[in-house]
PDB file of N, CA and C in Angstrom:
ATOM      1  N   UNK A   1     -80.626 112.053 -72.804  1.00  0.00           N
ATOM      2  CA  UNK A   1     -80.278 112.930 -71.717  1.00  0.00           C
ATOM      3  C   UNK A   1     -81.564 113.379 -71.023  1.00  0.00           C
ATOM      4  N   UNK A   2     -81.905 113.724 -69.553  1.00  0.00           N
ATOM      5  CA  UNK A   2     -82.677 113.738 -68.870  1.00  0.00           C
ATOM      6  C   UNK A   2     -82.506 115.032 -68.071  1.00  0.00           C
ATOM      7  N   UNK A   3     -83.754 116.183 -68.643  1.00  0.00           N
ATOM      8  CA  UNK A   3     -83.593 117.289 -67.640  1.00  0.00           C
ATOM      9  C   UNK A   3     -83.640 117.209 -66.173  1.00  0.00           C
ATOM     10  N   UNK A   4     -83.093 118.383 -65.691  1.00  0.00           N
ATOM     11  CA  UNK A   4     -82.820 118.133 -63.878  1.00  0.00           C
ATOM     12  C   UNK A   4     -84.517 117.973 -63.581  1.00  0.00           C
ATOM     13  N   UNK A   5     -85.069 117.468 -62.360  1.00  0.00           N
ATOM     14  CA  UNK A   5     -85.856 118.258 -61.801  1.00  0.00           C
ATOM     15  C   UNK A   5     -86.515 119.502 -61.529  1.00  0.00           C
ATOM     16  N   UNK A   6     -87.405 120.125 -61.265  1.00  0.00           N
ATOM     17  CA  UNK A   6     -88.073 121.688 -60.937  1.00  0.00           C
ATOM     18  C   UNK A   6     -87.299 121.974 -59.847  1.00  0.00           C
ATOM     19  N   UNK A   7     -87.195 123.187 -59.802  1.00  0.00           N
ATOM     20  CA  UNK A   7     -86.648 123.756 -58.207  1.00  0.00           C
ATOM     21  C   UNK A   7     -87.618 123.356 -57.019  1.00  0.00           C
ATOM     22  N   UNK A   8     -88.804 123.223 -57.330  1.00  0.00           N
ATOM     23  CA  UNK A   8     -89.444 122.968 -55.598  1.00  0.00           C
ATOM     24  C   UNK A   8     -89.729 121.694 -55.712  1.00  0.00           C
ATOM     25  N   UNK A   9     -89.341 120.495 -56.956  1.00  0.00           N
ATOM     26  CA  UNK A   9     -88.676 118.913 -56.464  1.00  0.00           C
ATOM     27  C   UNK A   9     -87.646 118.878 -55.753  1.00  0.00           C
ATOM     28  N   UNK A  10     -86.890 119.516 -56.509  1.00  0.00           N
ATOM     29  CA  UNK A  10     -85.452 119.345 -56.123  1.00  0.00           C
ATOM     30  C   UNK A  10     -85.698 119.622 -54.036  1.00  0.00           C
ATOM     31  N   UNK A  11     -85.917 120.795 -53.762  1.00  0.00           N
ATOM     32  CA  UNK A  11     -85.822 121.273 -52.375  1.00  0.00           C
ATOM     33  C   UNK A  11     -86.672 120.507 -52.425  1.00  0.00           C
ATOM     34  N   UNK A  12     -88.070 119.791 -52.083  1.00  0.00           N
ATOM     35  CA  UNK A  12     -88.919 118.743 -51.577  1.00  0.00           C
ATOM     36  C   UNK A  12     -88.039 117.536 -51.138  1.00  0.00           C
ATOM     37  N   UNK A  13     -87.409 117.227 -52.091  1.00  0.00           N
ATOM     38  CA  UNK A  13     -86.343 115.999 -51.587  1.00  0.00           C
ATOM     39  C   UNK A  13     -85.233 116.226 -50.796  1.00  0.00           C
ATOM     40  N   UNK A  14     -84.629 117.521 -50.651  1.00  0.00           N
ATOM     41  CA  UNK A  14     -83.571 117.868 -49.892  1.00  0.00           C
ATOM     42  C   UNK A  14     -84.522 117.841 -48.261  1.00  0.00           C
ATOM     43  N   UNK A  15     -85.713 118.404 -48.358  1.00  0.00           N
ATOM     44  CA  UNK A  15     -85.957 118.767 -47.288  1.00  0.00           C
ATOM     45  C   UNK A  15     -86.767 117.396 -46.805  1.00  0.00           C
ATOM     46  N   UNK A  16     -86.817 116.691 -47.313  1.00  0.00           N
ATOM     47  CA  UNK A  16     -87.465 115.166 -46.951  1.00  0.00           C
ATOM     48  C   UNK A  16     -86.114 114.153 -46.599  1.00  0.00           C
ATOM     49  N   UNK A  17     -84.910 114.678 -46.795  1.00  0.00           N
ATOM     50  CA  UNK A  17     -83.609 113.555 -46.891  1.00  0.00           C
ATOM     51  C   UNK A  17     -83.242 114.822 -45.446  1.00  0.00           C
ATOM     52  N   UNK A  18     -83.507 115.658 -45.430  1.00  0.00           N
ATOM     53  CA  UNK A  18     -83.011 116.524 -44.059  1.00  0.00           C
ATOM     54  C   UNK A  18     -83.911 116.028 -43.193  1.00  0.00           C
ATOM     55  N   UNK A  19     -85.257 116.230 -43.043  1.00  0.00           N
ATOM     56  CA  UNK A  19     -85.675 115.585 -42.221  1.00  0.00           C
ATOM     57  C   UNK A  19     -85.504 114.316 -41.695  1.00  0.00           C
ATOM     58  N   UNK A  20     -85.201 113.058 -42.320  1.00  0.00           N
ATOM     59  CA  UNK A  20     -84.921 112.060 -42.062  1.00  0.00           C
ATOM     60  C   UNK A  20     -84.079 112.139 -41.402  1.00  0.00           C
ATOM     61  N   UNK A  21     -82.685 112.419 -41.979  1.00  0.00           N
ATOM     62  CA  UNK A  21     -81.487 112.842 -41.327  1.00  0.00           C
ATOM     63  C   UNK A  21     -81.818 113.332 -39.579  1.00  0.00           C
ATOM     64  N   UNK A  22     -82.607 114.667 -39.434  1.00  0.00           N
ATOM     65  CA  UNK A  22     -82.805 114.807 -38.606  1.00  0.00           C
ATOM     66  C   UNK A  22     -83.805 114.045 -37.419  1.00  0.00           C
ATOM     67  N   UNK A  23     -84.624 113.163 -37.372  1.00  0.00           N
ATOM     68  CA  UNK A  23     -85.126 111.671 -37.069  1.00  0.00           C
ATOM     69  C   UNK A  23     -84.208 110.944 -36.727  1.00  0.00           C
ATOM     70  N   UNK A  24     -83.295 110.677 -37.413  1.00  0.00           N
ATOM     71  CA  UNK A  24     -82.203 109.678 -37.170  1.00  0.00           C
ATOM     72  C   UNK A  24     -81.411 110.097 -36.001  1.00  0.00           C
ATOM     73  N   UNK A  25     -81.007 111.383 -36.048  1.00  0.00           N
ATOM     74  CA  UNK A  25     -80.260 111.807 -34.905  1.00  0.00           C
ATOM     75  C   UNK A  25     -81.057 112.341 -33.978  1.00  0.00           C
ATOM     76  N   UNK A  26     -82.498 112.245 -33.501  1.00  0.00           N
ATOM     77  CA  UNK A  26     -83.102 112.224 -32.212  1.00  0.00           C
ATOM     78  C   UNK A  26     -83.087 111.173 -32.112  1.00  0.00           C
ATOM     79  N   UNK A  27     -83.353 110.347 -32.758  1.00  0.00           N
ATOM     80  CA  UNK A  27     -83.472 108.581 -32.230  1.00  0.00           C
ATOM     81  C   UNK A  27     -82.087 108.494 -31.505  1.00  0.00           C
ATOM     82  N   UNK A  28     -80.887 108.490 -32.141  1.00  0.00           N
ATOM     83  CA  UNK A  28     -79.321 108.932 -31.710  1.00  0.00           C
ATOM     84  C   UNK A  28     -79.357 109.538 -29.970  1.00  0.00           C
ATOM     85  N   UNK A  29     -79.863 110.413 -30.213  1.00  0.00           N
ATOM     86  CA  UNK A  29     -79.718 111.019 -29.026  1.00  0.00           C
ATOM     87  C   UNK A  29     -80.638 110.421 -28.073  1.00  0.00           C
ATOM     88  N   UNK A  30     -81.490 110.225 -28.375  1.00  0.00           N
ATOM     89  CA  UNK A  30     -82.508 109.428 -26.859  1.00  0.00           C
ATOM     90  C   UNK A  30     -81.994 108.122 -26.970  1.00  0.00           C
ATOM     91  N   UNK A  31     -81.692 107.409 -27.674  1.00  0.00           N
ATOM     92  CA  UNK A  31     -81.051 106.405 -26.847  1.00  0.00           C
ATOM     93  C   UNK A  31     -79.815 106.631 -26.519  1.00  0.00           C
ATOM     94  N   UNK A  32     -78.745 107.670 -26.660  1.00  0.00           N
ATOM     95  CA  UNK A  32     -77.639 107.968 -25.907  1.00  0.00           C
ATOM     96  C   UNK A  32     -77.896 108.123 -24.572  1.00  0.00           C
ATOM     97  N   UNK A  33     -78.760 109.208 -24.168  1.00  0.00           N
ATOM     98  CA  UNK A  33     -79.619 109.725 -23.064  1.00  0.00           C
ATOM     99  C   UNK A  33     -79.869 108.664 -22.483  1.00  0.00           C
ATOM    100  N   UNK A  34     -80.782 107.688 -23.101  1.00  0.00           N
ATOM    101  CA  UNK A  34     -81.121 106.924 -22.024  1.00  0.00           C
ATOM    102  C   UNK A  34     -79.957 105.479 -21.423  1.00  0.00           C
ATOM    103  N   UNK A  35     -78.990 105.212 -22.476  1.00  0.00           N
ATOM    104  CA  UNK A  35     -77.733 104.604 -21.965  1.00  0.00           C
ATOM    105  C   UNK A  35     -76.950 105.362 -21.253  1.00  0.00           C
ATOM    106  N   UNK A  36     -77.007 106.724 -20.928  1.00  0.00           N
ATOM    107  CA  UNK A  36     -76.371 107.799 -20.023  1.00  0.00           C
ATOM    108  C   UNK A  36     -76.881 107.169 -18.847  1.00  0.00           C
ATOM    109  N   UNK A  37     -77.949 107.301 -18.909  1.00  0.00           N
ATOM    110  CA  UNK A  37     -79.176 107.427 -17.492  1.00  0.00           C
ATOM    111  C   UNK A  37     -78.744 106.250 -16.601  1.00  0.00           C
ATOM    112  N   UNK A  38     -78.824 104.786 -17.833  1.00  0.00           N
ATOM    113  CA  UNK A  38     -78.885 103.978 -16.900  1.00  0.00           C
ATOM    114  C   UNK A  38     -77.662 103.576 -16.824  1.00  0.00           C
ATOM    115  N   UNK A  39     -76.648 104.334 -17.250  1.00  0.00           N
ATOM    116  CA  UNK A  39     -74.726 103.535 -16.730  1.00  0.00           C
ATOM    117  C   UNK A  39     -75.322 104.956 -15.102  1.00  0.00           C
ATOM    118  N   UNK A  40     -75.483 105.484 -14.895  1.00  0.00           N
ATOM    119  CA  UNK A  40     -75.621 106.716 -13.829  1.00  0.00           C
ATOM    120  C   UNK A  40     -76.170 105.873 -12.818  1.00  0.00           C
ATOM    121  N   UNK A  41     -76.860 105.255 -12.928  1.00  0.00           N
ATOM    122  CA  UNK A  41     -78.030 104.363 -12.036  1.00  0.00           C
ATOM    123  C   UNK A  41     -77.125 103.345 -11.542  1.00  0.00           C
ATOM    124  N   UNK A  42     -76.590 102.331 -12.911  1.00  0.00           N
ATOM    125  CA  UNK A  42     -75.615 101.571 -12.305  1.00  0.00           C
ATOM    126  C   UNK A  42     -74.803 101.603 -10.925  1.00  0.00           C
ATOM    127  N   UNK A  43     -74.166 102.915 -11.584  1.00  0.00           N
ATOM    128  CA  UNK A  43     -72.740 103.392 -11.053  1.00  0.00           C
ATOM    129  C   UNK A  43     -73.504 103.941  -9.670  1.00  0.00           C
ATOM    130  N   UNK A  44     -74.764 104.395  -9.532  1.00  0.00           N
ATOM    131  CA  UNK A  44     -75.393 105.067  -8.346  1.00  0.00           C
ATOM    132  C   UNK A  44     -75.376 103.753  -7.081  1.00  0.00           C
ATOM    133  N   UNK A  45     -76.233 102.469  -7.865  1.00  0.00           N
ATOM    134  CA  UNK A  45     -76.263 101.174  -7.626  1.00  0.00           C
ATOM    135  C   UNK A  45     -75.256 100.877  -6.583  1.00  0.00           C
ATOM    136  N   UNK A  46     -74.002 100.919  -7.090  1.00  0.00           N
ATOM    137  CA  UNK A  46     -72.924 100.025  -7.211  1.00  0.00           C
ATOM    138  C   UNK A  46     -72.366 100.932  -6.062  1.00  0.00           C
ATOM    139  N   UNK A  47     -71.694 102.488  -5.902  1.00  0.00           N
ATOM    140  CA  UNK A  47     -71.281 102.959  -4.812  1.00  0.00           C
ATOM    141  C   UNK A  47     -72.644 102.545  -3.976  1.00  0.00           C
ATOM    142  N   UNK A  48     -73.771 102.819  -3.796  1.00  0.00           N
ATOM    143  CA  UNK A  48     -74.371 102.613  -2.475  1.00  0.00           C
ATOM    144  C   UNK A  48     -74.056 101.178  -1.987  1.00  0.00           C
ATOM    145  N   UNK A  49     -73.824 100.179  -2.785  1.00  0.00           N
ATOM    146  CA  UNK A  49     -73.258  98.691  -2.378  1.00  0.00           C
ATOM    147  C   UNK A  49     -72.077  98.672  -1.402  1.00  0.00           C
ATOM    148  N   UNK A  50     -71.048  99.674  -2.582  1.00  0.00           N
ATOM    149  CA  UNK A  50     -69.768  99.420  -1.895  1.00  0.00           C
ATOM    150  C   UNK A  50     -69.950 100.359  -0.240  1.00  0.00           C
ATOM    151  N   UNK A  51     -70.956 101.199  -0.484  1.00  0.00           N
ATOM    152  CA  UNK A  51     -70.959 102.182   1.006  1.00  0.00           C
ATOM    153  C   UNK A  51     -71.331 101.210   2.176  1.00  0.00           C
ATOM    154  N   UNK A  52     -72.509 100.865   1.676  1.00  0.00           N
ATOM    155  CA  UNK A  52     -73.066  99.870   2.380  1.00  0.00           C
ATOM    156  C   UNK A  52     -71.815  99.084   3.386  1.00  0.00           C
ATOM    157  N   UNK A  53     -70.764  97.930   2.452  1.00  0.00           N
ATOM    158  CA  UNK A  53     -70.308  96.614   2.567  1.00  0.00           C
ATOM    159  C   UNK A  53     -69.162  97.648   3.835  1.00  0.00           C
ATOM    160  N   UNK A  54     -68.658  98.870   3.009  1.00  0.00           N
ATOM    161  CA  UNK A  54     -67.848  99.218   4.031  1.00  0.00           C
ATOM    162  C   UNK A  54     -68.535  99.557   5.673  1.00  0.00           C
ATOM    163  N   UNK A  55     -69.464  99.790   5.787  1.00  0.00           N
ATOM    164  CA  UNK A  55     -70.193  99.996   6.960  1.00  0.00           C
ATOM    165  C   UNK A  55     -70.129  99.037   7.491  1.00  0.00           C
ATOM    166  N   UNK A  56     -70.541  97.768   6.820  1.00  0.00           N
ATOM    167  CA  UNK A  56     -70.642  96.638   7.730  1.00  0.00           C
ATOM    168  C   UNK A  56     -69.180  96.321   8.094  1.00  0.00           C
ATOM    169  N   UNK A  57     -68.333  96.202   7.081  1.00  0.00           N
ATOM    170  CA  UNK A  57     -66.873  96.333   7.462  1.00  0.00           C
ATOM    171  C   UNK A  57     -66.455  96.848   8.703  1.00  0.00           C
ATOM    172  N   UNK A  58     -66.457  98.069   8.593  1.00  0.00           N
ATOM    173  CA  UNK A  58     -66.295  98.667  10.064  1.00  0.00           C
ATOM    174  C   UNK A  58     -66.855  98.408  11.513  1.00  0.00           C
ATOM    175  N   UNK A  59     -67.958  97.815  11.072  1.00  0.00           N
ATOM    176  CA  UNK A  59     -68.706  98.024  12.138  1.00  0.00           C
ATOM    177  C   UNK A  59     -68.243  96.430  12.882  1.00  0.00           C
ATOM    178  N   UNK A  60     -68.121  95.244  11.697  1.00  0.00           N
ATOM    179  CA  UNK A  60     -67.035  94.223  12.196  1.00  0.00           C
ATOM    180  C   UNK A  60     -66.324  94.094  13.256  1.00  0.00           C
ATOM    181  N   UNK A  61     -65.255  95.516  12.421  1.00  0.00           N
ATOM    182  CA  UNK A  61     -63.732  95.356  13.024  1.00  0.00           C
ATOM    183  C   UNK A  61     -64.055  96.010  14.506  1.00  0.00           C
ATOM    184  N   UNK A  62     -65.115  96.986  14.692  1.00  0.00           N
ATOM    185  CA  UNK A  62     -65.209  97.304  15.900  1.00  0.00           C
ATOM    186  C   UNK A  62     -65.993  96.385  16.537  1.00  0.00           C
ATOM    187  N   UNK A  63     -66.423  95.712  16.478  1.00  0.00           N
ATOM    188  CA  UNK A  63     -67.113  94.746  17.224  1.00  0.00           C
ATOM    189  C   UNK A  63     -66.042  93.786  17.548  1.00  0.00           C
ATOM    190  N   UNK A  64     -65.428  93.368  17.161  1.00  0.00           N
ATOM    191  CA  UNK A  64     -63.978  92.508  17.017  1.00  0.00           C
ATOM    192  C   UNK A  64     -63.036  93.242  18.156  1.00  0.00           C
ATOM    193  N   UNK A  65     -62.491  93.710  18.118  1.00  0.00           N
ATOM    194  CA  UNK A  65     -61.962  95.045  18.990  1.00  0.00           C
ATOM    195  C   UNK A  65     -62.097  95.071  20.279  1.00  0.00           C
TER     196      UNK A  65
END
């Protein structure tokens, strides 16, 4: 049979498995953040396209007209 650990092992490893823990979930979060950023950009992208195509659209049909 094998005594526990000391009390300030024991918390050394809690607080070394927390930290990690906590590492893991900034890594988590900045790359959430930055897959936020760039679906935003996309989507920013993509309406100025469609604004764009409709302009020319219009500007078509009035020329047509």
């Amino acid at each position: 049979m094998f005594a526990p650990d000391e009390g300030s092992k024991t918390r050394r490893k809690i607080r070394r498995t927390a930290e990690g823990w906590s590492h893991d979930a900034l890594d988590t979060l900045d790359s959430s953040k930055r897959k936020v950023v760039e679906a935003a950009q996309k989507l920013k992208d993509t309406a100025y396209k469609a604004k764009q195509e409709a302009k020319e659209a219009i500007q078509e049909a009035t020329e047509k007209a």
